[in-house]
Protein backbone atom coordinates (compact mmCIF):
# COMPACT_ATOMS: atom_id res chain seq x y z
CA UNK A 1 36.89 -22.55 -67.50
CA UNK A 2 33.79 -20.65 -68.47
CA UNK A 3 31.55 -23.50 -67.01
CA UNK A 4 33.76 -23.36 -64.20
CA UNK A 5 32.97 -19.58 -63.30
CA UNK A 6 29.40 -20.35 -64.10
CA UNK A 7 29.14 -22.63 -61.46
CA UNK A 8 31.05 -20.49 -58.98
CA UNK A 9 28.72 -17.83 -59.37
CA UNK A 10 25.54 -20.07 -59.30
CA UNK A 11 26.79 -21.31 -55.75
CA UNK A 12 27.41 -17.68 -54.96
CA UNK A 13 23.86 -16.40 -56.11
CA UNK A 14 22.64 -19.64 -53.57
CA UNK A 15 24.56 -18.47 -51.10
CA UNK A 16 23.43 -15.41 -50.68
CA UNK A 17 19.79 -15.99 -51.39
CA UNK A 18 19.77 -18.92 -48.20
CA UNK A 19 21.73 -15.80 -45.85
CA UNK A 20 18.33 -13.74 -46.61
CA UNK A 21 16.45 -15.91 -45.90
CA UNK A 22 18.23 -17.22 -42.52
CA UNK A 23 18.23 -13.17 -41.53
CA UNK A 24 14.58 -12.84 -42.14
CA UNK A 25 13.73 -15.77 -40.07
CA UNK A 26 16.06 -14.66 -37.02
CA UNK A 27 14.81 -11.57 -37.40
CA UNK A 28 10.91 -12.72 -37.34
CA UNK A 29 11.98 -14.85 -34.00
CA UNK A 30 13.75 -11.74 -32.50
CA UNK A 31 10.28 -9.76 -32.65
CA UNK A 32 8.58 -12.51 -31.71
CA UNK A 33 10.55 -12.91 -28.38
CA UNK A 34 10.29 -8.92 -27.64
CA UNK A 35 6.33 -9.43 -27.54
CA UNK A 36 6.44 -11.93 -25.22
CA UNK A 37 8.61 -10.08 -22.60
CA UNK A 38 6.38 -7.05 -23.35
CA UNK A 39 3.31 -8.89 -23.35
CA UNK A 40 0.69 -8.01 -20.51
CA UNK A 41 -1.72 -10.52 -21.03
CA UNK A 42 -0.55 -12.50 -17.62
CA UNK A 43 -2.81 -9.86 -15.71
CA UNK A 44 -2.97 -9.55 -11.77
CA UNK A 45 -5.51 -12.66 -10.43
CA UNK A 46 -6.48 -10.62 -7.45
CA UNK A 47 -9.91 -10.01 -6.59
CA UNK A 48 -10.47 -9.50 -3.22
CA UNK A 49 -8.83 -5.97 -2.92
CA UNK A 50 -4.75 -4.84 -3.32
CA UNK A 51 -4.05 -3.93 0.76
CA UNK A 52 -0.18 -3.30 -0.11
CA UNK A 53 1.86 -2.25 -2.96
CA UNK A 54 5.78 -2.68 -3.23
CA UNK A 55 8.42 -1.97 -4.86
CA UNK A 56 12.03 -3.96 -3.31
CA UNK A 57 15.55 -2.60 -4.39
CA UNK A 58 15.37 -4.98 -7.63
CA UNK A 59 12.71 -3.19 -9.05
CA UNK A 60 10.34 -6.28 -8.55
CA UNK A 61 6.84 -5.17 -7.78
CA UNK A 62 4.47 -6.92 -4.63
CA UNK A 63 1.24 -7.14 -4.46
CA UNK A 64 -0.62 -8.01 -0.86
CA UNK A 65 -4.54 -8.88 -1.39
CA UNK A 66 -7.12 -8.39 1.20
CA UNK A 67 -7.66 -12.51 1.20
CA UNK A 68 -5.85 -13.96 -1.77
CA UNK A 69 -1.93 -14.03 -0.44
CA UNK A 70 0.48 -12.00 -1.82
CA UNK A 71 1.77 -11.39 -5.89
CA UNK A 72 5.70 -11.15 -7.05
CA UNK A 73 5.50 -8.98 -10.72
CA UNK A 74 9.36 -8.84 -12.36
CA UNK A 75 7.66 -6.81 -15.12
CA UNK A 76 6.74 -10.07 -17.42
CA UNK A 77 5.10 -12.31 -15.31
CA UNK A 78 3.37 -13.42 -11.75
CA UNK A 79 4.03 -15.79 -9.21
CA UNK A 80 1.49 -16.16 -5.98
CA UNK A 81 2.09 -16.86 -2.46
CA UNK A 82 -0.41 -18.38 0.05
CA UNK A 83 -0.24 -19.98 3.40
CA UNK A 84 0.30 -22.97 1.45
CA UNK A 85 3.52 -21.49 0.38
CA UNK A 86 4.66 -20.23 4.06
CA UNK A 87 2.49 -17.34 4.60
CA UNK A 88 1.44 -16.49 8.12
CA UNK A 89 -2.38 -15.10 6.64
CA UNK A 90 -3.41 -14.76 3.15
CA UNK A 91 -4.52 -11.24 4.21
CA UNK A 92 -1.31 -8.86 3.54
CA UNK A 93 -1.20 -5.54 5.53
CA UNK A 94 2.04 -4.06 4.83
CA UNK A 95 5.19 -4.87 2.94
CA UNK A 96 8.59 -3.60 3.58
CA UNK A 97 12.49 -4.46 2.78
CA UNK A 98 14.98 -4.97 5.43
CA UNK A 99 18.83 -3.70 4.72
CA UNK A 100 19.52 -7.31 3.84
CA UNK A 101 17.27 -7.44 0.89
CA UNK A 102 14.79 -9.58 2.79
CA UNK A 103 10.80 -8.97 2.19
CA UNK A 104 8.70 -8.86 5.23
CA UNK A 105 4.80 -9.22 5.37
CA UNK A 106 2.69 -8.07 8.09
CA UNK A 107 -0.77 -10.36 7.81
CA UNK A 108 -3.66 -10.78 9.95
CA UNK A 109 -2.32 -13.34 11.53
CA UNK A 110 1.16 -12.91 12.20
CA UNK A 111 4.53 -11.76 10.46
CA UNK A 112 6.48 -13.74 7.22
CA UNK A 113 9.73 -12.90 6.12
CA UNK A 114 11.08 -14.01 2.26
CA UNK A 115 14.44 -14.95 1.69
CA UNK A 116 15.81 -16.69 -1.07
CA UNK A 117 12.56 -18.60 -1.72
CA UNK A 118 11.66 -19.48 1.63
CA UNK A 119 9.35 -18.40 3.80
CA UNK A 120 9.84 -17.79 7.68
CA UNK A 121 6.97 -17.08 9.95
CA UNK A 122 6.75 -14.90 13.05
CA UNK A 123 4.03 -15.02 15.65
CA UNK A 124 2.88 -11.26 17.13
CA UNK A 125 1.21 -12.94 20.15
CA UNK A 126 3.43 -13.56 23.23
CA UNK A 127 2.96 -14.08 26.59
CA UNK A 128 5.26 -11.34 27.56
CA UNK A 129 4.14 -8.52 26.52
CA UNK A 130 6.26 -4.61 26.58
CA UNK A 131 5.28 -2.22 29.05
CA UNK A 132 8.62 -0.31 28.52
CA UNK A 133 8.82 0.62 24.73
CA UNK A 134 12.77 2.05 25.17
CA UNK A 135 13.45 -2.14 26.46
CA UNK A 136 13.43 -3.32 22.73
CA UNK A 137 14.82 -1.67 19.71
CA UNK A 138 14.84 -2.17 15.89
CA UNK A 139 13.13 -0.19 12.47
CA UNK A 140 10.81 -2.81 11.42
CA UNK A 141 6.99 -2.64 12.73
CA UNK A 142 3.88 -4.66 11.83
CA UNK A 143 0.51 -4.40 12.55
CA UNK A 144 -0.68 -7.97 12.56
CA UNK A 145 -4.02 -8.61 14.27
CA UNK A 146 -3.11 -7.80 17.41
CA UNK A 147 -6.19 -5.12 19.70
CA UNK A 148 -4.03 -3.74 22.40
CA UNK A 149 -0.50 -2.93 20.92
CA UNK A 150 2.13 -2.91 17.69
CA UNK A 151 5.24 -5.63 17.28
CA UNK A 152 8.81 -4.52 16.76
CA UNK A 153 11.49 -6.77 15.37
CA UNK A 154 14.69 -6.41 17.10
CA UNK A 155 16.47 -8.34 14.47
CA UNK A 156 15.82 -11.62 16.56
CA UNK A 157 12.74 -11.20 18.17
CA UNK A 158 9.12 -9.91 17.34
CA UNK A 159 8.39 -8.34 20.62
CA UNK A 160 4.78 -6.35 21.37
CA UNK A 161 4.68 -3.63 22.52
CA UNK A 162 1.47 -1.97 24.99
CA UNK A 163 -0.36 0.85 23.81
CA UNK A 164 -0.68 3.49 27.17
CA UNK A 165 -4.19 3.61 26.58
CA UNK A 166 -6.14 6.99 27.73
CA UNK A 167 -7.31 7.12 30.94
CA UNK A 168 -11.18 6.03 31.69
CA UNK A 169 -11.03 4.17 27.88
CA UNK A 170 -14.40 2.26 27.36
CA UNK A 171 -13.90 -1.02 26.81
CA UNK A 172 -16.06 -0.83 24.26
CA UNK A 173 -13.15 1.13 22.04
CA UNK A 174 -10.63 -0.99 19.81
CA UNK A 175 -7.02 0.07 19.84
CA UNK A 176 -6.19 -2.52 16.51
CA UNK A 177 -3.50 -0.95 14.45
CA UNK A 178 -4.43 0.57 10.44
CA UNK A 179 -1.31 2.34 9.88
CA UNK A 180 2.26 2.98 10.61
CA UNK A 181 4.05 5.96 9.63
CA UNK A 182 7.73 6.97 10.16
CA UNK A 183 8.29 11.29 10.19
CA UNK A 184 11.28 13.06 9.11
CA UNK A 185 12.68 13.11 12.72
CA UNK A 186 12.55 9.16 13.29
CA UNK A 187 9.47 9.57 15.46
CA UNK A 188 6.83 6.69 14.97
CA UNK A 189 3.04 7.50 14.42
CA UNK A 190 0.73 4.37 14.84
CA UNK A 191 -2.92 4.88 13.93
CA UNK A 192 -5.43 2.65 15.59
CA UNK A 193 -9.17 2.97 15.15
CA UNK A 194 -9.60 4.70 18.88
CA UNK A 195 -6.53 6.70 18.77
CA UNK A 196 -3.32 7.86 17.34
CA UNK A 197 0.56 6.83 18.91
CA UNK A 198 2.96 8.81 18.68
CA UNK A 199 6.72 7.05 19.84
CA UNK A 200 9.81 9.41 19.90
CA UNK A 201 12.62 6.62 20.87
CA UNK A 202 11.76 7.85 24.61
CA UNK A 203 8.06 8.10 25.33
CA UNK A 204 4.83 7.04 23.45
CA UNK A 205 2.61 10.25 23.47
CA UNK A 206 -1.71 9.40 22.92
CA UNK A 207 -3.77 11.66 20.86
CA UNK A 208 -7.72 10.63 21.10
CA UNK A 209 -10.83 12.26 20.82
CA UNK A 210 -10.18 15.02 23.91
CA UNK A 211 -6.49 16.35 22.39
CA UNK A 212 -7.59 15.97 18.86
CA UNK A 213 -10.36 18.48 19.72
CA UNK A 214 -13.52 16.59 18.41
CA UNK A 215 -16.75 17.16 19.44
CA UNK A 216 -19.35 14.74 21.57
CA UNK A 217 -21.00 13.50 18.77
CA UNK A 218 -17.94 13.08 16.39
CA UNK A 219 -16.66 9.42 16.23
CA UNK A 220 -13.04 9.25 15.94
CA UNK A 221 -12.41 5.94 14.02
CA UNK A 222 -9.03 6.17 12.24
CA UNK A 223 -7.70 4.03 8.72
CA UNK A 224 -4.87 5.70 7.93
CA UNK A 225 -1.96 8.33 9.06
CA UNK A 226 0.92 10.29 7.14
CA UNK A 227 3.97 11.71 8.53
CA UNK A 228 4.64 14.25 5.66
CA UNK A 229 7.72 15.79 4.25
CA UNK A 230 7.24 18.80 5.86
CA UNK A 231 6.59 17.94 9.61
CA UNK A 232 2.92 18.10 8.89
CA UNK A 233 0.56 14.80 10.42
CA UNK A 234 -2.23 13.76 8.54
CA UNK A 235 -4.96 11.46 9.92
CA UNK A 236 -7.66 9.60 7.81
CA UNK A 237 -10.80 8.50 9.19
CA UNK A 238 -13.72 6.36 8.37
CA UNK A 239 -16.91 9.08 9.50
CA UNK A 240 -15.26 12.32 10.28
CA UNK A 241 -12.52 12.89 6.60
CA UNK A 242 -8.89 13.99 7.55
CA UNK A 243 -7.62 15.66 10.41
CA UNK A 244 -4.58 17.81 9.86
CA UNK A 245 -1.50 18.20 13.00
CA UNK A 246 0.97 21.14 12.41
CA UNK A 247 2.94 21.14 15.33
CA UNK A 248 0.20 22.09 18.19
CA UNK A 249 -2.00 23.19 15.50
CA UNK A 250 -4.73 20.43 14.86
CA UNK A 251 -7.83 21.85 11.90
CA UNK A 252 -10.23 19.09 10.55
CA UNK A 253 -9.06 19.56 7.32
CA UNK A 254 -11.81 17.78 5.32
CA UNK A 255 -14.44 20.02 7.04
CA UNK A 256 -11.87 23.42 6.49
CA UNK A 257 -12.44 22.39 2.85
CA UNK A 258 -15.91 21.49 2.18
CA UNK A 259 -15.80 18.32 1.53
CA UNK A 260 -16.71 16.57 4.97
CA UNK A 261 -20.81 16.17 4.13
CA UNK A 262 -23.41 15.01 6.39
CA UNK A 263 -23.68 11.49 6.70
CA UNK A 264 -24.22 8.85 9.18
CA UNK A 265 -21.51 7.24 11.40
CA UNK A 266 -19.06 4.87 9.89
CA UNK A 267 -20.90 2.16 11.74
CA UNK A 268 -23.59 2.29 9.23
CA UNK A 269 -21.46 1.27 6.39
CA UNK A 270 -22.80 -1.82 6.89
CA UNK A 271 -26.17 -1.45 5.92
CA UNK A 272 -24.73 0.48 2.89
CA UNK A 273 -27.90 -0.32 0.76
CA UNK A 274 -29.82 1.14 2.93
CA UNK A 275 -27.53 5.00 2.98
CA UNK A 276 -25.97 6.45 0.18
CA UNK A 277 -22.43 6.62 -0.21
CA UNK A 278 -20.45 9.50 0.60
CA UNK A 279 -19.33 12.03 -1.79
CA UNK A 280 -17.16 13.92 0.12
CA UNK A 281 -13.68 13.15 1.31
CA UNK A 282 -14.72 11.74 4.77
CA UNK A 283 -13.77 7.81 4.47
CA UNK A 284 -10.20 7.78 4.40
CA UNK A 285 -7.85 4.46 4.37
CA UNK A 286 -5.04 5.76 2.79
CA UNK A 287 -2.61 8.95 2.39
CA UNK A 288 0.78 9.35 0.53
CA UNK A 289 2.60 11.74 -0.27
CA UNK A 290 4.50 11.90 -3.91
CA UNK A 291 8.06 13.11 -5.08
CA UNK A 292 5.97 16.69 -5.82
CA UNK A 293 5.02 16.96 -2.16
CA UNK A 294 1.25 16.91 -2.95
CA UNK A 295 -0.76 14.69 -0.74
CA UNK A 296 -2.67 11.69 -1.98
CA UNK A 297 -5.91 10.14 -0.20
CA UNK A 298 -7.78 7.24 -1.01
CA UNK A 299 -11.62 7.23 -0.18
CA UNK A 300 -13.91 4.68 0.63
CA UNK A 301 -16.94 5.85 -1.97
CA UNK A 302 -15.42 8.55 -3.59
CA UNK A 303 -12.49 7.25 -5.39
CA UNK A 304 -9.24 9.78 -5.18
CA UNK A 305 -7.89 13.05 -4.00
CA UNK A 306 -5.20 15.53 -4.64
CA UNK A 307 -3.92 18.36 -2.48
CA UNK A 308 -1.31 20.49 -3.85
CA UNK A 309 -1.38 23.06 -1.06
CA UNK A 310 -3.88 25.12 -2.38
CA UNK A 311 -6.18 23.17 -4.15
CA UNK A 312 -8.45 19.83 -3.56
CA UNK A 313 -8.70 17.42 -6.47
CA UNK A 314 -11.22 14.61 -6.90
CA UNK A 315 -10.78 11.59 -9.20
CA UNK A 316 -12.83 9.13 -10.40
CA UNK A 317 -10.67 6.12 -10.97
CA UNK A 318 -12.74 4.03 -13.26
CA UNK A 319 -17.05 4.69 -14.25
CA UNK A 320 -16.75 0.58 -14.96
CA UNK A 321 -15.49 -0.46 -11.39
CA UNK A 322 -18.47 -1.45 -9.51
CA UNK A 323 -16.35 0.54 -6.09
CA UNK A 324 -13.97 3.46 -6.22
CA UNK A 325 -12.79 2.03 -3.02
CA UNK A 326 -8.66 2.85 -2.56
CA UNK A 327 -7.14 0.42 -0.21
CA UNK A 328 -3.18 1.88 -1.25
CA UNK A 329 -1.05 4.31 -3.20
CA UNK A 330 1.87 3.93 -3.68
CA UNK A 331 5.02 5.98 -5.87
CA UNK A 332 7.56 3.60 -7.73
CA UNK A 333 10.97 4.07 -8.41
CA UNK A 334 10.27 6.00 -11.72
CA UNK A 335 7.84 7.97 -10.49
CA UNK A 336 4.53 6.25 -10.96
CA UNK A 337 1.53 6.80 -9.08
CA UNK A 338 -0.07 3.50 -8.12
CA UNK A 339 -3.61 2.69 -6.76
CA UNK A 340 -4.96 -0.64 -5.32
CA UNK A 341 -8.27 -1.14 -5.46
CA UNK A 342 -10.81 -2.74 -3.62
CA UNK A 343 -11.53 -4.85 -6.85
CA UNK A 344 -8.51 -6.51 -6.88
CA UNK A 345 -6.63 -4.24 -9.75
CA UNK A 346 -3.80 -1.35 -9.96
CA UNK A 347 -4.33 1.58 -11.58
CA UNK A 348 -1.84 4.18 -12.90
CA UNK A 349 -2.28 8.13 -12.90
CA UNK A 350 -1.17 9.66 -16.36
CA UNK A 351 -1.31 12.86 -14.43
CA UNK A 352 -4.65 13.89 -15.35
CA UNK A 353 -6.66 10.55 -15.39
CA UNK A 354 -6.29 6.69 -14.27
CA UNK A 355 -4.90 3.77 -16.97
CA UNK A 356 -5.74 0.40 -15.88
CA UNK A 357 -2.13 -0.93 -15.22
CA UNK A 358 -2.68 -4.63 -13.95
């Protein structure tokens, strides 16, 4: 009996001993698992510049590259989309979400829609053109290559739409699209390089050089536009900094604050080894606004700014990047402040600096 009881608690002792040592191992394979979700080393491949930042009603993050395609991030890993995939252009200008969930992607060459894995592809040239902006309807625009007007899908068709030009316009002037922004009223406001559009739902108003209030020897050469949260239109150029609309009321607000210093004309940019690069805020391709209500721009040369209403903030994104260039900015759905650079990565703001991100 004793041996008996012996043996019993031999087989016990065992027992137990071979449960430790399963828990340890599950629990070693547990951790292991955790790093890999966590785990950032699958960086962002982009070089060539982030055009368009994303964030769809999943929480999956999109990247659009100046010449590289477009980048799907579900937090743990990447998956890249080219022309060889169904892309109209590997150059990705804007990126929105229709009600249905769908992604759309205005290129250089055209429009793409993604739908459960498949790509559909939209041409922006037509032979019929829109004279009458109140004949077509619908809330998704692009900007896709196009010199004289903007396309609107109406849910089946991607019609374009004219631009009224001004009257006596030199030829010589390009009217392509670099930014679309929707106010707080539903009103439209399409920057172009020559001018800014402004559609209502009933007419399509023109602000250029002469109702903008520039001088002769200003060149009006827009990059970027914000409708803000509180009625206010903000205009970013490439030469001339940021031009501020309140109501009638039009200031050049770069100059107002200091920070428009003499350089030459945008034109000269390319011959950039020749001039040095602006350190004012005067080369603007992109505004935002953030859940705070201050107002974001993104500078050619001069890497970031902050207005909080009172005060103008400059940041330096990164000493190591060879350009502080900011191509977008964007605010995700938990608040984060995003930047695309013109090197290809995404930077975060910790709120008083810039973490490389991916």
């Amino acid at each position: 009996m004793n041996k008996r009881i012996k043996l019993i608690f031999i087989l016990l002792i065992l027992t137990l001993n071979f449960s430790c040592i399963d828990n340890k191992s599950t629990e070693k394979v547990t951790k292991k698992q955790e790093l890999v979700v966590t785990s950032n080393t699958d960086t962002l491949k982009f070089t060539s510049g982030i055009r368009a930042i994303f964030q769809d009603s999943k929480g999956n993050y999109w990247f659009g590259s100046h010449n590289e395609g477009v980048s799907f991030y579900n937090g743990k890993s990447f998956k890249y989309y080219t022309i060889n995939e169904g892309l109209s252009d590997n150059q990705i200008r804007s990126i929105q979400e229709d009600k249905y969930g769908k992604i759309w992607f205005g290129t250089a060459n055209g429009v793409s829609v993604y739908d459960k894995g498949t790509f559909t592809k939209y041409t922006t040239k037509t032979k019929e053109p829109v004279l009458n902006w109140n004949e077509t309807n619908g809330d998704l625009w692009f900007y896709a290559s196009e010199e004289d007007g903007i396309n609107r899908f109406d849910g089946m068709n991607m019609n374009y739409l004219i631009f009224p030009k001004p009257k006596n316009a030199s030829p010589d002037k390009s009217y392509g699209v670099t930014g679309i922004s929707k106010d707080k009223e539903g009103k439209v406001w399409i920057a172009t390089y020559s001018a800014l559009f402004n559609y209502d739902g009933k007419m399509t108003n023109v602000f250029d050089n002469k109702n903008l209030k520039l001088k002769d020897d200003e060149v009006l050469h827009i990059r970027s536009v914000l409708a803000d949260s509180k009625g206010r239109i903000w205009i970013g150029n490439n030469g001339i900094g940021v031009i501020l609309k309140k109501g009638d009321s039009i200031t050049q607000f770069s100059k107002e604050q200091g920070k428009l210093i003499p350089m030459n004309e945008f034109g000269s940019y390319a011959q950039s080894k020749q001039i040095a690069k602006n350190a004012g805020l005067q080369a603007v391709f992109a505004i935002m606004e953030d859940s705070q209500g201050n107002i974001w721009f993104g500078d050619r040369d001069s890497g970031a700014w902050k207005y909080d209403g009172k005060t103008l903030t400059n940041y330096t994104i990164d000493t190591k990047l060879n350009s502080q260039m900011i191509w977008s900015i964007y605010e995700d759905q938990n608040k984060n402040l995003l930047f695309g650079m013109a090197e290809g990565g995404v930077y975060k703001f910790n709120g008083k600096s810039f973490d490389k991100w991916l």
